[in-house]
C-alpha atoms as a PDB file:
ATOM      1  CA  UNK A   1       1.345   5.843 -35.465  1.00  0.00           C
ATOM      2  CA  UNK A   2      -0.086   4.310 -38.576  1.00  0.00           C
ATOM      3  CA  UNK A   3      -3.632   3.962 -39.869  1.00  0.00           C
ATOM      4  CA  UNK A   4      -5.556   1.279 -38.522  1.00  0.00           C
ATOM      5  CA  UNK A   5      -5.628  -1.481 -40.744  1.00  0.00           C
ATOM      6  CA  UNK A   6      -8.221  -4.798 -40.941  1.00  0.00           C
ATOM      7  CA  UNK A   7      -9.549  -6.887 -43.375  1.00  0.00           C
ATOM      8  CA  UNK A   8     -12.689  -6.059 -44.633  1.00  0.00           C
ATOM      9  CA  UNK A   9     -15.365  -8.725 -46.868  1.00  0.00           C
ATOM     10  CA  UNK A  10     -18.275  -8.337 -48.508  1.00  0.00           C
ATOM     11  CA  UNK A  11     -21.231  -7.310 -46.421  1.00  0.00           C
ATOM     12  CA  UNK A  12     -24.910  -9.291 -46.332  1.00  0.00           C
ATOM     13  CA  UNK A  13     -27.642  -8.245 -44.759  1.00  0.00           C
ATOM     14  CA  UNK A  14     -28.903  -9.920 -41.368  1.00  0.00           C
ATOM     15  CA  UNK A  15     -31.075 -13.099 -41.671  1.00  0.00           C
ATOM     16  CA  UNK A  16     -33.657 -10.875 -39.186  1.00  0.00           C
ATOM     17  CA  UNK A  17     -35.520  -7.512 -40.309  1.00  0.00           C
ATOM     18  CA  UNK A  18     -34.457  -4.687 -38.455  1.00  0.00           C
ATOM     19  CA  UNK A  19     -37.673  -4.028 -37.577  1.00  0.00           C
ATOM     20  CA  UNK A  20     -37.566  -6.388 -35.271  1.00  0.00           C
ATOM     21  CA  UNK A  21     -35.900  -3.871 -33.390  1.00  0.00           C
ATOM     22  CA  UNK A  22     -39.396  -2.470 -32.701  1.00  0.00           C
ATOM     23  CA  UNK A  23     -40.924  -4.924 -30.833  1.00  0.00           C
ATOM     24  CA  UNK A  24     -38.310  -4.857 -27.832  1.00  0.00           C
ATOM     25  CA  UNK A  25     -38.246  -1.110 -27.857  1.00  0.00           C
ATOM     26  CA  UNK A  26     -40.575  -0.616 -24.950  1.00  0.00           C
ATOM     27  CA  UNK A  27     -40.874   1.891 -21.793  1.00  0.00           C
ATOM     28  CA  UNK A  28     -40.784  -1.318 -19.303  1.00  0.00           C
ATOM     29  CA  UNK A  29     -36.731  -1.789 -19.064  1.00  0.00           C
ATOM     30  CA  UNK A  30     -36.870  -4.326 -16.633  1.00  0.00           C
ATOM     31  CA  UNK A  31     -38.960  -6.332 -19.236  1.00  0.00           C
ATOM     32  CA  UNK A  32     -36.447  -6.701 -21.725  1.00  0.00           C
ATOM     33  CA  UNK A  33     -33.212  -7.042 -19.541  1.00  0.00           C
ATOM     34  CA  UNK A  34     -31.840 -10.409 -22.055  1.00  0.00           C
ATOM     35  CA  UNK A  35     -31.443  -7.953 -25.649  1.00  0.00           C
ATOM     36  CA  UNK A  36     -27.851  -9.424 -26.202  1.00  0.00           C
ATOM     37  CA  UNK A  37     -28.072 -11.654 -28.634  1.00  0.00           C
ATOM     38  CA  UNK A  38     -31.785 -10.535 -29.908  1.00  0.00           C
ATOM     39  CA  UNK A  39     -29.860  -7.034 -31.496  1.00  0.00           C
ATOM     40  CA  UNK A  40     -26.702  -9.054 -31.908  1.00  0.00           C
ATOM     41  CA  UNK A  41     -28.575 -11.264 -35.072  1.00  0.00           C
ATOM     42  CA  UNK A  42     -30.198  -7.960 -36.520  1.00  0.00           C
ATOM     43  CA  UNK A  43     -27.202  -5.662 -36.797  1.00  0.00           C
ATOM     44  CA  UNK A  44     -24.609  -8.113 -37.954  1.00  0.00           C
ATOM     45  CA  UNK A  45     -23.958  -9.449 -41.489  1.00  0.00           C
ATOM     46  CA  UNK A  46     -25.959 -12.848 -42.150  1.00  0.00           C
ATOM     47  CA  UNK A  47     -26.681 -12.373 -38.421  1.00  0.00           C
ATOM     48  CA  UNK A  48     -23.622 -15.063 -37.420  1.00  0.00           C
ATOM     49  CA  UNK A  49     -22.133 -14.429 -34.194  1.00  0.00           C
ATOM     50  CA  UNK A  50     -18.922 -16.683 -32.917  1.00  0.00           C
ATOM     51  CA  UNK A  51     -19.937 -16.463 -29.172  1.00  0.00           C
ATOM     52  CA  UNK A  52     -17.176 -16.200 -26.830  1.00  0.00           C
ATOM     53  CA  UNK A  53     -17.379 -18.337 -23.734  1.00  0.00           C
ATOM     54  CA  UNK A  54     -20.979 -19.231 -24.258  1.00  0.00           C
ATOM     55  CA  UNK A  55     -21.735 -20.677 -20.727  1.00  0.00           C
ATOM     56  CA  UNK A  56     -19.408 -18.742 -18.554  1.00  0.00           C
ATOM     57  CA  UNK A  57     -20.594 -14.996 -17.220  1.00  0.00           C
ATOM     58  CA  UNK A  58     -24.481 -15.509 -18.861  1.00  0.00           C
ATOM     59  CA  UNK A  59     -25.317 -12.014 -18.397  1.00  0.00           C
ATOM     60  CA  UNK A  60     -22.637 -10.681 -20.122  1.00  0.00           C
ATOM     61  CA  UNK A  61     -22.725 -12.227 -24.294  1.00  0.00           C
ATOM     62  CA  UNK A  62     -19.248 -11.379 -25.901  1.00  0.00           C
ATOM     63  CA  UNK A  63     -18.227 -12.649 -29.710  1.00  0.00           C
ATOM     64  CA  UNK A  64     -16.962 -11.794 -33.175  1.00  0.00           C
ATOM     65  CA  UNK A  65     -18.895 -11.040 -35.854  1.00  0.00           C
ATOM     66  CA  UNK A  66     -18.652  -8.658 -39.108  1.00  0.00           C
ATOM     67  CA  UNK A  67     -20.937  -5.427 -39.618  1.00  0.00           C
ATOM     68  CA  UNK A  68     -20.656  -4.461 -43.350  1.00  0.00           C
ATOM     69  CA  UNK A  69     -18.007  -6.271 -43.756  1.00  0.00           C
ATOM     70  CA  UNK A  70     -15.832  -5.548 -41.217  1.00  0.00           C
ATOM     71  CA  UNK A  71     -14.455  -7.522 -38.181  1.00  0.00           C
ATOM     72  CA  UNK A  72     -16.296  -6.286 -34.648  1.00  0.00           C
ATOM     73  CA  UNK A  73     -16.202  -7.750 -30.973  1.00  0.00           C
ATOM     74  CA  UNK A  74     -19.326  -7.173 -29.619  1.00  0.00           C
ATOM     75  CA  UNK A  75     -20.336  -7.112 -25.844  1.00  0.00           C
ATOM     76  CA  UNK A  76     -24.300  -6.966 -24.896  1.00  0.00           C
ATOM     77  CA  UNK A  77     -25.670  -7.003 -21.632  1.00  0.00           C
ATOM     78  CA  UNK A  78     -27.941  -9.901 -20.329  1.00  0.00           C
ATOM     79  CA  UNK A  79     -28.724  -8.215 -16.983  1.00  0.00           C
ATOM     80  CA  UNK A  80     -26.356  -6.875 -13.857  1.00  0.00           C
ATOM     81  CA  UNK A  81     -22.465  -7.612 -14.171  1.00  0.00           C
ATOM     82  CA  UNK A  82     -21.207 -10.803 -11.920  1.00  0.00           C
ATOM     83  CA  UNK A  83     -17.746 -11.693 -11.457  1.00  0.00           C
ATOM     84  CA  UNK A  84     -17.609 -13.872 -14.092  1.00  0.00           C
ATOM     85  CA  UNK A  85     -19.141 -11.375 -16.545  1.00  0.00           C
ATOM     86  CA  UNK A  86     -16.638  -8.827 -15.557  1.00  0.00           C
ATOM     87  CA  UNK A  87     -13.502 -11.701 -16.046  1.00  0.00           C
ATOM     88  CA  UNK A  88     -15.197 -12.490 -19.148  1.00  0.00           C
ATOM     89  CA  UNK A  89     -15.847  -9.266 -20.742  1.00  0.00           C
ATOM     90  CA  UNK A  90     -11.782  -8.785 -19.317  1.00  0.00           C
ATOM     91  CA  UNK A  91     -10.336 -11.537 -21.225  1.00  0.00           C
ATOM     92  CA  UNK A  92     -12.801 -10.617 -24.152  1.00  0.00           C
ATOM     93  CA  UNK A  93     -11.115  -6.775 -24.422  1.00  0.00           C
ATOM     94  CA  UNK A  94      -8.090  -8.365 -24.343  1.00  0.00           C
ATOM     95  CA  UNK A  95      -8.377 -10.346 -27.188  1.00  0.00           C
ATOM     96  CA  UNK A  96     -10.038  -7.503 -29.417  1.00  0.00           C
ATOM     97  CA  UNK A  97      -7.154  -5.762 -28.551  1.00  0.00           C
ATOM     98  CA  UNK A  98      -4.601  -7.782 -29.481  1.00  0.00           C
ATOM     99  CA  UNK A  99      -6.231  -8.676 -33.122  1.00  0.00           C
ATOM    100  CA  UNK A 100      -6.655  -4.842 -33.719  1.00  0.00           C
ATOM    101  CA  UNK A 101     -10.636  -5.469 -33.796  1.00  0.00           C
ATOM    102  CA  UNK A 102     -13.010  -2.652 -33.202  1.00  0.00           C
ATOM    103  CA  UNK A 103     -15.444  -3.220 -30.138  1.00  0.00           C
ATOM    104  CA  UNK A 104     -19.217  -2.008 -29.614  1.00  0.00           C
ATOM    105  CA  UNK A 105     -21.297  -2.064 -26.634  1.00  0.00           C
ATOM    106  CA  UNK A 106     -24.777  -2.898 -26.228  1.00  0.00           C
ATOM    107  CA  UNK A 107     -25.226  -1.057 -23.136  1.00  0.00           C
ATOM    108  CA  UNK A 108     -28.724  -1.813 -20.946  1.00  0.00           C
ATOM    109  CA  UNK A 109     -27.581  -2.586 -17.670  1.00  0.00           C
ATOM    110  CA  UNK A 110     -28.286  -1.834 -13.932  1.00  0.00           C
ATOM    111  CA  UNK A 111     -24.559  -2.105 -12.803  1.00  0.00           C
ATOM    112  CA  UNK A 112     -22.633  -4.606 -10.614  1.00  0.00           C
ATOM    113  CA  UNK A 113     -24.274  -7.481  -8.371  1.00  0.00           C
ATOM    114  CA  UNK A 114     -24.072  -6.014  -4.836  1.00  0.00           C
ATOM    115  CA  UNK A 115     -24.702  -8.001  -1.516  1.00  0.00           C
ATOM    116  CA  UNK A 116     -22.908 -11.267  -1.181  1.00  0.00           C
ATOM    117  CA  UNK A 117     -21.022 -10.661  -5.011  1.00  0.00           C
ATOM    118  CA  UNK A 118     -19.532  -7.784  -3.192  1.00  0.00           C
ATOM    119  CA  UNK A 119     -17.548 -10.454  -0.500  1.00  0.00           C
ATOM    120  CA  UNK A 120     -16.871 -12.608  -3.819  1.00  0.00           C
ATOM    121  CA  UNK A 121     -14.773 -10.003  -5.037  1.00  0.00           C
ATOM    122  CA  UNK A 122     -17.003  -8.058  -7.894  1.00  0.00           C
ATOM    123  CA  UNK A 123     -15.358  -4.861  -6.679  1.00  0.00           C
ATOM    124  CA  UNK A 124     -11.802  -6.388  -7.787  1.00  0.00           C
ATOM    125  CA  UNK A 125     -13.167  -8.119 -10.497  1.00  0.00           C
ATOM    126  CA  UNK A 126     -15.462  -5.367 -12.287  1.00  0.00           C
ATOM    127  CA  UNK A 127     -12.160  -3.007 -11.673  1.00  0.00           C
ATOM    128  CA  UNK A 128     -10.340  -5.197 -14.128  1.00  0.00           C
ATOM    129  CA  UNK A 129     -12.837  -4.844 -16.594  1.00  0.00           C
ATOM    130  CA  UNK A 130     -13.170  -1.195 -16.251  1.00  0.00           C
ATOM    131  CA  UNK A 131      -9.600  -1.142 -16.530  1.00  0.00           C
ATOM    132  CA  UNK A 132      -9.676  -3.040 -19.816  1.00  0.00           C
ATOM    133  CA  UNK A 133     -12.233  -0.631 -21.427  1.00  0.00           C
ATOM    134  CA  UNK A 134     -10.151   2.742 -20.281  1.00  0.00           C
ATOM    135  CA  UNK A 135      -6.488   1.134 -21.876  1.00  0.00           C
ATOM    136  CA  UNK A 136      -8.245  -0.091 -24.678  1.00  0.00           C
ATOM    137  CA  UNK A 137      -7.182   2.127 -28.010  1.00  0.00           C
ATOM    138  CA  UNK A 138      -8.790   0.194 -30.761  1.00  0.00           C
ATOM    139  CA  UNK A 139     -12.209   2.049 -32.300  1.00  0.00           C
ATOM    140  CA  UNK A 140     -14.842   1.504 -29.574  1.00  0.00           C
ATOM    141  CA  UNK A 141     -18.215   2.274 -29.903  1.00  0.00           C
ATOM    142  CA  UNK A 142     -21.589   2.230 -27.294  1.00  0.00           C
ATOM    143  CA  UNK A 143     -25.453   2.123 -28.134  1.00  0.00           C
ATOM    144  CA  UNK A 144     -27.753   2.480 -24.944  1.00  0.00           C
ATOM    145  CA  UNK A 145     -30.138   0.170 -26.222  1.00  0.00           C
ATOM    146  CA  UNK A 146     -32.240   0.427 -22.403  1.00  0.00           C
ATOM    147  CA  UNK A 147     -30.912   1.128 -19.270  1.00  0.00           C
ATOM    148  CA  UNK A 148     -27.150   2.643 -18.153  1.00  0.00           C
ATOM    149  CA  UNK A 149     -26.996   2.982 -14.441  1.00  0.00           C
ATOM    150  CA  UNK A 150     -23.880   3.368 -12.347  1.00  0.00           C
ATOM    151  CA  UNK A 151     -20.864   1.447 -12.422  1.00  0.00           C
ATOM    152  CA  UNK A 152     -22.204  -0.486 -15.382  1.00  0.00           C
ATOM    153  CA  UNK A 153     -22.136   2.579 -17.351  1.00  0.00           C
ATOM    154  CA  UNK A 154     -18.236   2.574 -16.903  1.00  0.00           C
ATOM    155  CA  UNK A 155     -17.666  -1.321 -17.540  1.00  0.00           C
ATOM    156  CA  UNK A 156     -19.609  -1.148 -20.889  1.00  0.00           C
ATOM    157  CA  UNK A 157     -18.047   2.152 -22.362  1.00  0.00           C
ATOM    158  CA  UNK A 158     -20.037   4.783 -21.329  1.00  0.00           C
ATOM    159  CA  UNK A 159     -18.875   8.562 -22.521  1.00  0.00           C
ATOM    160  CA  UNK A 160     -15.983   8.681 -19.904  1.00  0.00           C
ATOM    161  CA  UNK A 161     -14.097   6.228 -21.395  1.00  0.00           C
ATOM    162  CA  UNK A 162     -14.054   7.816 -24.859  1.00  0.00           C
ATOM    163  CA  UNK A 163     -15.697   5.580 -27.258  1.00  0.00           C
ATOM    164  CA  UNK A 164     -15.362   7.072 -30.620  1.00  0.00           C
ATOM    165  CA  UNK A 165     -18.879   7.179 -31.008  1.00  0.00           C
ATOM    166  CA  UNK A 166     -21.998   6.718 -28.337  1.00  0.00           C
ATOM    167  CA  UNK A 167     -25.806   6.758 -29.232  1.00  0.00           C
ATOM    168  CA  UNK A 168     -28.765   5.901 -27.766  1.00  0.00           C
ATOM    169  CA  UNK A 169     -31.990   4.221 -29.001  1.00  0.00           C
ATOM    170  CA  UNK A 170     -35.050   6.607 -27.617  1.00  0.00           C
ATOM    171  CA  UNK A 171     -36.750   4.190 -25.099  1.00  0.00           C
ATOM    172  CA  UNK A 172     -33.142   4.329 -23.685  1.00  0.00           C
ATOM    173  CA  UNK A 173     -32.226   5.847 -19.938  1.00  0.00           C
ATOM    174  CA  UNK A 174     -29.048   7.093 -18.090  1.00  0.00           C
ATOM    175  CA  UNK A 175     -28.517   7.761 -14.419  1.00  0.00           C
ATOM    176  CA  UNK A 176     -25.961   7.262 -11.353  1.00  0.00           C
ATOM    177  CA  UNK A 177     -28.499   4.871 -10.135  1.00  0.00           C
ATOM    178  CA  UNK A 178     -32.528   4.034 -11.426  1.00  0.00           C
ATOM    179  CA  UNK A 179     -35.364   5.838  -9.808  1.00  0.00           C
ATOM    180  CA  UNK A 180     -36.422   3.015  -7.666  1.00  0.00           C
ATOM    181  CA  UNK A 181     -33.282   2.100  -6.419  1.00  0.00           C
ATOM    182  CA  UNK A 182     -33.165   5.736  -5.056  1.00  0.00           C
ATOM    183  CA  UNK A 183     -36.475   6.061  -4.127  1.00  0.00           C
ATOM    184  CA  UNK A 184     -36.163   2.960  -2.238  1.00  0.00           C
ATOM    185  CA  UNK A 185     -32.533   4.357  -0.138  1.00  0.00           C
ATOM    186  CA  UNK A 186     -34.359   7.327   0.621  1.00  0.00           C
ATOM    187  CA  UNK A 187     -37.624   5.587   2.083  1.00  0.00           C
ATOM    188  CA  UNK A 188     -35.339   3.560   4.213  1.00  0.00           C
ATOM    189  CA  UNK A 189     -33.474   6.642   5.944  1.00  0.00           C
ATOM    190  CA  UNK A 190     -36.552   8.375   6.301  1.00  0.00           C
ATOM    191  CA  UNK A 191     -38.103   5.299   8.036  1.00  0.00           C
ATOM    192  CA  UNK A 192     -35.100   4.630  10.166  1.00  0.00           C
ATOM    193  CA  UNK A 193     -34.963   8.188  11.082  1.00  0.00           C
ATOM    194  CA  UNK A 194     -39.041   8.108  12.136  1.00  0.00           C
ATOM    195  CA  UNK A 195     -38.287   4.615  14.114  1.00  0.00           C
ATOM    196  CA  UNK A 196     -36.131   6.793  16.034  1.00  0.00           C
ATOM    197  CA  UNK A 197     -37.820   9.085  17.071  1.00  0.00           C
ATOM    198  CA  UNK A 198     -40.675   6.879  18.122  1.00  0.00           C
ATOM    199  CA  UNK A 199     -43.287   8.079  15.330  1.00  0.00           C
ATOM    200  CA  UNK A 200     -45.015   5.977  12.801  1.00  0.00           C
ATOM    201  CA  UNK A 201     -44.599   5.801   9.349  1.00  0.00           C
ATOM    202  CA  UNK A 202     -47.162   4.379   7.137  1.00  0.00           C
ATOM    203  CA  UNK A 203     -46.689   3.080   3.767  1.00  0.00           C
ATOM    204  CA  UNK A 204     -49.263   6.113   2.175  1.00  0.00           C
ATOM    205  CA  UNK A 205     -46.272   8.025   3.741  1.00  0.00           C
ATOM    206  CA  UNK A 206     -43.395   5.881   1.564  1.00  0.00           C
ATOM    207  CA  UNK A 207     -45.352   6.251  -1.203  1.00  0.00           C
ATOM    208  CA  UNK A 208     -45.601   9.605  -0.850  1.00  0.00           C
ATOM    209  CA  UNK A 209     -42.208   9.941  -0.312  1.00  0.00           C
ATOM    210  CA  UNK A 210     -41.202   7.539  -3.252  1.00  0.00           C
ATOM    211  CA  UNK A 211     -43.447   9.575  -6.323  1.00  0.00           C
ATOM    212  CA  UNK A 212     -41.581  12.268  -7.219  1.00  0.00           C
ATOM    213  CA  UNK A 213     -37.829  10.856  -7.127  1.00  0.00           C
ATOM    214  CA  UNK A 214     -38.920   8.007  -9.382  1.00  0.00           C
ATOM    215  CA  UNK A 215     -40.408  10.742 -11.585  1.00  0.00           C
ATOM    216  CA  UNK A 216     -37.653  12.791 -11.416  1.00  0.00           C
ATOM    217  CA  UNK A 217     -35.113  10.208 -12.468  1.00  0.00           C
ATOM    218  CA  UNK A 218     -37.522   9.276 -15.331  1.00  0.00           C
ATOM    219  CA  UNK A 219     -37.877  12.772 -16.838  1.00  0.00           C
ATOM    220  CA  UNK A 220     -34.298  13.820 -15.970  1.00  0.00           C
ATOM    221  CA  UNK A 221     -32.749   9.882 -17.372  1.00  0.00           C
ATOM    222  CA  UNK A 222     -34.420  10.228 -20.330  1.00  0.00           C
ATOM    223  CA  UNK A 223     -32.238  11.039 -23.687  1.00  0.00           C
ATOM    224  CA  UNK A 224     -35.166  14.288 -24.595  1.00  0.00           C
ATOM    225  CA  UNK A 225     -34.301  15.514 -21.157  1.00  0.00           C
ATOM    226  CA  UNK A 226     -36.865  18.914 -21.213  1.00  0.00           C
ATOM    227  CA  UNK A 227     -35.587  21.401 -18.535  1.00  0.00           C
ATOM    228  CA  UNK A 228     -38.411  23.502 -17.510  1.00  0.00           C
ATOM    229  CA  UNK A 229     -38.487  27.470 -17.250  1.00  0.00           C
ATOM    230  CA  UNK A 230     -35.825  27.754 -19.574  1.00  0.00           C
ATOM    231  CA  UNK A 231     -36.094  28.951 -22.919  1.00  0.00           C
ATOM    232  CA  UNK A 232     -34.644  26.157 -25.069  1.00  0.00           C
ATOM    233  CA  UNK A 233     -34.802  22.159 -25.195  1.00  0.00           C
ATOM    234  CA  UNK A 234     -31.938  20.778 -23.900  1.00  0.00           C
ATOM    235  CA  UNK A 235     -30.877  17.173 -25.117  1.00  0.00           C
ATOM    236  CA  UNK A 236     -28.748  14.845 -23.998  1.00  0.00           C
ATOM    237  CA  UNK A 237     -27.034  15.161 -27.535  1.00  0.00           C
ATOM    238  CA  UNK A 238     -26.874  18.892 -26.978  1.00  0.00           C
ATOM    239  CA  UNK A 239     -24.842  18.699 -24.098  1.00  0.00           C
ATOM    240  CA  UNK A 240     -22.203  15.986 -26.190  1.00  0.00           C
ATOM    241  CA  UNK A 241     -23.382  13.350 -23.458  1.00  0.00           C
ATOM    242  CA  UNK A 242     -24.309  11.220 -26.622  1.00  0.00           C
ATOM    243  CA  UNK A 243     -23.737  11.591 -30.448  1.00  0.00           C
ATOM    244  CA  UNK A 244     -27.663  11.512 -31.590  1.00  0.00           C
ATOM    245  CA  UNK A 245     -30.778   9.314 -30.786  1.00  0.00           C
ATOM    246  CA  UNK A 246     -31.219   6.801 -33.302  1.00  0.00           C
ATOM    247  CA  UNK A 247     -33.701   4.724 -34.879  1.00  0.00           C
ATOM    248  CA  UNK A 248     -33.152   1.140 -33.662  1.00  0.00           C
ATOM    249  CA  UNK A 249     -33.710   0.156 -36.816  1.00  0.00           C
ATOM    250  CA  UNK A 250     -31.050   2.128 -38.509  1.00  0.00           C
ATOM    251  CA  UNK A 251     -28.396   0.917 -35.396  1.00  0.00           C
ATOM    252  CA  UNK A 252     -26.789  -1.057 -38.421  1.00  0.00           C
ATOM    253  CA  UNK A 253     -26.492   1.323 -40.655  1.00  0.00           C
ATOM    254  CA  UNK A 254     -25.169   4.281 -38.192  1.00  0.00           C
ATOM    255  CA  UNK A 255     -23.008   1.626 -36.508  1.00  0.00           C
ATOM    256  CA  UNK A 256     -21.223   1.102 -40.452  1.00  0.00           C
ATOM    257  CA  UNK A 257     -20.568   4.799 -40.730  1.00  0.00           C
ATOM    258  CA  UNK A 258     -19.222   4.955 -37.639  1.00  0.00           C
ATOM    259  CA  UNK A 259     -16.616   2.646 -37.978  1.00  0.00           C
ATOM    260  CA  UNK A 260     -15.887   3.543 -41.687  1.00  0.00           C
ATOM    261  CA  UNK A 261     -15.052   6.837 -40.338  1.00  0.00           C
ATOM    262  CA  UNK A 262     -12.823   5.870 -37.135  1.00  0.00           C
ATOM    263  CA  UNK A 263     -10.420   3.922 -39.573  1.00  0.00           C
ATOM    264  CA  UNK A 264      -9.301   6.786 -41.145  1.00  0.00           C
ATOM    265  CA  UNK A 265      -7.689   7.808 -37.718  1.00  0.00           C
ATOM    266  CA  UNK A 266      -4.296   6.979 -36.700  1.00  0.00           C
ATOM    267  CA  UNK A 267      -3.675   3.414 -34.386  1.00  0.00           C
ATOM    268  CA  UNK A 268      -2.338   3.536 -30.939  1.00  0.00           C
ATOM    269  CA  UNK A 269      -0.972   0.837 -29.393  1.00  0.00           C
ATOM    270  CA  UNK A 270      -3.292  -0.558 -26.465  1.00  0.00           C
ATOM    271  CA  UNK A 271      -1.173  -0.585 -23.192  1.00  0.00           C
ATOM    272  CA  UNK A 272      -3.063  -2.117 -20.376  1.00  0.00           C
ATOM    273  CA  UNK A 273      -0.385  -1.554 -17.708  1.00  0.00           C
ATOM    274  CA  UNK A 274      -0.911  -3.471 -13.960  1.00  0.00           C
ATOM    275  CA  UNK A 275      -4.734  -4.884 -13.407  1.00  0.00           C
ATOM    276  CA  UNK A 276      -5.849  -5.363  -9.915  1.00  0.00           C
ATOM    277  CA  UNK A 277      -5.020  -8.972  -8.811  1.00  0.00           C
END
């Protein structure tokens, strides 16, 4: 195996202050679902970004770009994964991969379109892209700049598929699914279950019911995850689920070091092996 080896230029600083970063940061998530290419221009140098199939898979915003000077693919969420985003983000990998350039991940997403996407194919089609981010070997990196929920967690890098560094910005949460989405699953099997048995079930009752799982997933998703009656605080970090909480402001910066230090490691060559057809 030998070092990996790119070409690296003379860094500039983004056209944008960091500090924009700031502004977006806010508890809301479903506010500030389109971050892509908002981070994108205030982490990369001179904030220029050659976008990669512009008008094809919108939620998904893939394209080259150099952070301190070196070469990156980025990927950055726009909202939930279609088929098209998952082809796109695919062929995107691919590409990275085959021009020995490092990839990050902008990760705030809810996961894959269900319903009618599912008949489309999204199952076949997000495998592919899942696929692409396992076989992958060049550096990869992930920031949870929002939300990481289920399946999306996989498609954009999460901690399973061994990105070489993962952190998360503070307003950021991670679950198998959000708290309303399970609040909302468990409402409906309760009410089914009442309908059955011929008793009412009145939305004070749903309510009710709904409270405390959306608080739990907000305390327990949250990267200073407190566990209570224990002695010590238990991060997210502590457990190696992430590699720190960072300043959004500093993403730049940390993102730099990051890949400064993963070129020092030995290259594999990226295999990707069968995808589902």
């Amino acid at each position: 195996m030998l070092l990996f080896q790119i070409t690296i230029e003379t860094p500039d600083e983004p056209i944008y202050p960091a500090d924009d970063l700031y502004g977006i940061v806010g508890a809301n998530l479903k506010r500030h679902l389109m971050l892509g290419r908002y981070v994108i221009a205030r982490i990369v140098d001179g904030s220029r970004f050659d976008e990669f199939k512009t008008m094809y898979g919108e939620t998904l915003v893939t394209g080259f770009a150099r952070l301190w000077g070196y070469p990156v693919g980025i990927l950055g969420n726009n909202g939930v994964l279609f088929s098209e985003s998952a082809l796109k983000g695919t062929h995107f990998i691919e590409l990275c991969c085959q021009r020995n350039i490092p990839l990050i991940f902008l990760q705030n997403i809810t996961g894959f379109m269900v319903g009618e996407a599912e008949a489309g194919g999204i199952a076949k089609h997000g495998a592919k892209m899942v696929t692409a981010v396992a076989c992958a070997k060049v550096p990869k990196f992930t920031v949870i700049i929002g939300g990481s929920y289920g399946a999306g967690n996989y498609g954009m890098c999460g901690r399973s598929y061994s990105p070489r560094f993962l952190y998360m910005w503070p307003n950021s949460r991670i679950s198998v699914m959000g708290g309303e989405q399970a609040a909302n699953v468990l409402a409906q099997i309760t009410r089914e279950q009442r309908l059955r048995e011929g008793k009412e079930w009145t939305a004070e009752e749903e309510e009710a019911l709904k409270a405390p799982v959306i608080k739990k997933y907000e305390l327990e998703g949250h990267p200073y995850f407190l566990v209570l009656g224990r002695s010590c605080i238990l991060l997210y970090s502590s457990r190696l689920w992430d590699d720190g909480v960072i300043d959004p402001a500093d993403t730049r910066t940390v993102l730099g070091l990051s890949i400064s230090a993963s070129l020092n490691a030995p290259q594999e060559k990226t295999r990707f092996g069968v995808f589902r057809m």
